[in-house]
C-alpha atoms as a PDB file:
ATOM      1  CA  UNK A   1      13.732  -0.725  17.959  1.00  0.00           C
ATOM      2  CA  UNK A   2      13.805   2.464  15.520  1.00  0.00           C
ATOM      3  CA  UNK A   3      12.275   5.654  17.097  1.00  0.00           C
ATOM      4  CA  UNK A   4       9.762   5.640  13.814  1.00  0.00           C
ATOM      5  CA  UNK A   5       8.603   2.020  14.698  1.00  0.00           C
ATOM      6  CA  UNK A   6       8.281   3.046  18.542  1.00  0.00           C
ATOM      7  CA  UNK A   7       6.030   5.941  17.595  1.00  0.00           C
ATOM      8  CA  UNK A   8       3.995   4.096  15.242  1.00  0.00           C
ATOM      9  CA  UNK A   9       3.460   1.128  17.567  1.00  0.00           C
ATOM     10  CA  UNK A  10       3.057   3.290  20.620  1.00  0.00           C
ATOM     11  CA  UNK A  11       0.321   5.849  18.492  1.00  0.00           C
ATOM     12  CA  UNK A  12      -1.512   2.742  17.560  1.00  0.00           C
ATOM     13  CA  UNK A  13      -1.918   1.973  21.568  1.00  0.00           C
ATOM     14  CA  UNK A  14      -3.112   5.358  22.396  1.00  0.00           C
ATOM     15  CA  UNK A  15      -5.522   5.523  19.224  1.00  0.00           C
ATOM     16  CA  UNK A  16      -6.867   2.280  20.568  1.00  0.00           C
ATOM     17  CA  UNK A  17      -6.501   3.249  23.938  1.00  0.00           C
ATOM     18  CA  UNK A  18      -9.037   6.544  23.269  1.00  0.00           C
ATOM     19  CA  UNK A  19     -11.429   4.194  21.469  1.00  0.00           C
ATOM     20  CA  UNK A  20     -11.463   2.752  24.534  1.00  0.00           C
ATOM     21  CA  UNK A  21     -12.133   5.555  26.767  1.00  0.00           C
ATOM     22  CA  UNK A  22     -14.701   7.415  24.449  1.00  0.00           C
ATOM     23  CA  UNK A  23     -16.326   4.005  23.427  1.00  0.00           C
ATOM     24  CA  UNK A  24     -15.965   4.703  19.652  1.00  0.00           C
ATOM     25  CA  UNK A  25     -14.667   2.850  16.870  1.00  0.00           C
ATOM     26  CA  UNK A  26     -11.161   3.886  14.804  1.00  0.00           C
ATOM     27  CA  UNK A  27     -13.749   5.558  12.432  1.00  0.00           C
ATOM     28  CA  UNK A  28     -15.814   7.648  14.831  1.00  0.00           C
ATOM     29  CA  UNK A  29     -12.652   9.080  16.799  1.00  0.00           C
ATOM     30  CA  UNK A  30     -11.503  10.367  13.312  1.00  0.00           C
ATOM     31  CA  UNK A  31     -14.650  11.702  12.259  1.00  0.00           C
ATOM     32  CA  UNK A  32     -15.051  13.599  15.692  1.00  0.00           C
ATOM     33  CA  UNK A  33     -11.897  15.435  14.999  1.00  0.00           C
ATOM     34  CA  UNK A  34     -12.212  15.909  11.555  1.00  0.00           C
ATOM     35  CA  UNK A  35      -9.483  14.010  10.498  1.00  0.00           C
ATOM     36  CA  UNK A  36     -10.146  11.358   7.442  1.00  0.00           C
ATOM     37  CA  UNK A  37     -11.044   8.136   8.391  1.00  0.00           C
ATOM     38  CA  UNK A  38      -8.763   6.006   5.908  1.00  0.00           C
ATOM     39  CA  UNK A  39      -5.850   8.443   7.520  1.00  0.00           C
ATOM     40  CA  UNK A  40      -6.650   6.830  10.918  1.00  0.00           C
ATOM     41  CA  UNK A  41      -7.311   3.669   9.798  1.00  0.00           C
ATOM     42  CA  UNK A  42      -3.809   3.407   7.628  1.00  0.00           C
ATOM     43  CA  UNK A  43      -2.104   4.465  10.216  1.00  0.00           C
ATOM     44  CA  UNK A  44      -3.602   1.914  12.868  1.00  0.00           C
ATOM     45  CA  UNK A  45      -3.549  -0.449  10.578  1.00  0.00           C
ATOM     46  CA  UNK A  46      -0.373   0.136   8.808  1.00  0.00           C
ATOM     47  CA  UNK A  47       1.819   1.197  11.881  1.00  0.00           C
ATOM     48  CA  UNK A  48       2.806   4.793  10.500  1.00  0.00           C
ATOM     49  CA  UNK A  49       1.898   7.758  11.988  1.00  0.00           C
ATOM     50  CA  UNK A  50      -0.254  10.934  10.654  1.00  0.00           C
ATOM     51  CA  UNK A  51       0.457  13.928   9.746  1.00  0.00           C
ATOM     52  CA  UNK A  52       1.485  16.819  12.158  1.00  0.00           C
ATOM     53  CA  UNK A  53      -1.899  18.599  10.937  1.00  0.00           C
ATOM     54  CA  UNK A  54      -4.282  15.683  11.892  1.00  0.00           C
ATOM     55  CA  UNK A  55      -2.178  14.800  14.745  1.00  0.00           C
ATOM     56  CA  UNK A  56      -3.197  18.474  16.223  1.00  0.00           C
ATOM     57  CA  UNK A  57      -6.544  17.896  15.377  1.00  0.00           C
ATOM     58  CA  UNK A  58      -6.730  14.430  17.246  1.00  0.00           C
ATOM     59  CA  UNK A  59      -5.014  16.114  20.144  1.00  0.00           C
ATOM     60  CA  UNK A  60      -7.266  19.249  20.658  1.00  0.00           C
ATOM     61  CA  UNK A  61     -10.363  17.389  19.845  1.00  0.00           C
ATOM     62  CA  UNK A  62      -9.660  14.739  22.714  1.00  0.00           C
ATOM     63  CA  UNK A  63      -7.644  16.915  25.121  1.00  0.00           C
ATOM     64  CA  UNK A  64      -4.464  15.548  24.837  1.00  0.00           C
ATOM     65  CA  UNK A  65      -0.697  16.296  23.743  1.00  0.00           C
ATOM     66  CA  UNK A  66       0.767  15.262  20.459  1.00  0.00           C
ATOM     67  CA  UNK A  67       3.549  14.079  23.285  1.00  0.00           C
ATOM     68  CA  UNK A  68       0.697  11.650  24.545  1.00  0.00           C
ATOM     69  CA  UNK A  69      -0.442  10.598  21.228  1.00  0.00           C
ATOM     70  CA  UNK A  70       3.191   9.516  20.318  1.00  0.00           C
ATOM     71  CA  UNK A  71       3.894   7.949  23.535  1.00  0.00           C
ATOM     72  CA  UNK A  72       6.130  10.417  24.475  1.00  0.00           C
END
């Protein structure tokens, strides 16, 4: 497996995986952390990863590393 497909498929587990924990939908979690929802949802739904600027924003808005986010 490519690193880029890891990332994606492993950020697509953790987006899901803080639905989970905060109880929101793909749409909500973006819209807490300011990032656009059709971002989130491309990249869940896609398998490709956001950019470095709403990957911060997803990180500082739910505690957590871009590390984490990436499955690193």
């Amino acid at each position: 497996m490519s690193n880029n497909k890891y990332y994606t498929a492993e950020f697509k587990k953790r987006i899901y995986e803080l639905c989970r924990i905060y109880d929101v939908s793909v749409g909500r979690l973006a819209q807490r952390a300011g990032v656009p929802r059709n971002v989130l949802y491309n990249a869940v739904n896609n398998n490709c990863v956001v950019g470095i600027k709403n990957l911060i924003k997803l990180s500082e808005t739910y505690s957590v590393s871009v590390d984490w986010l990436l499955g690193r």
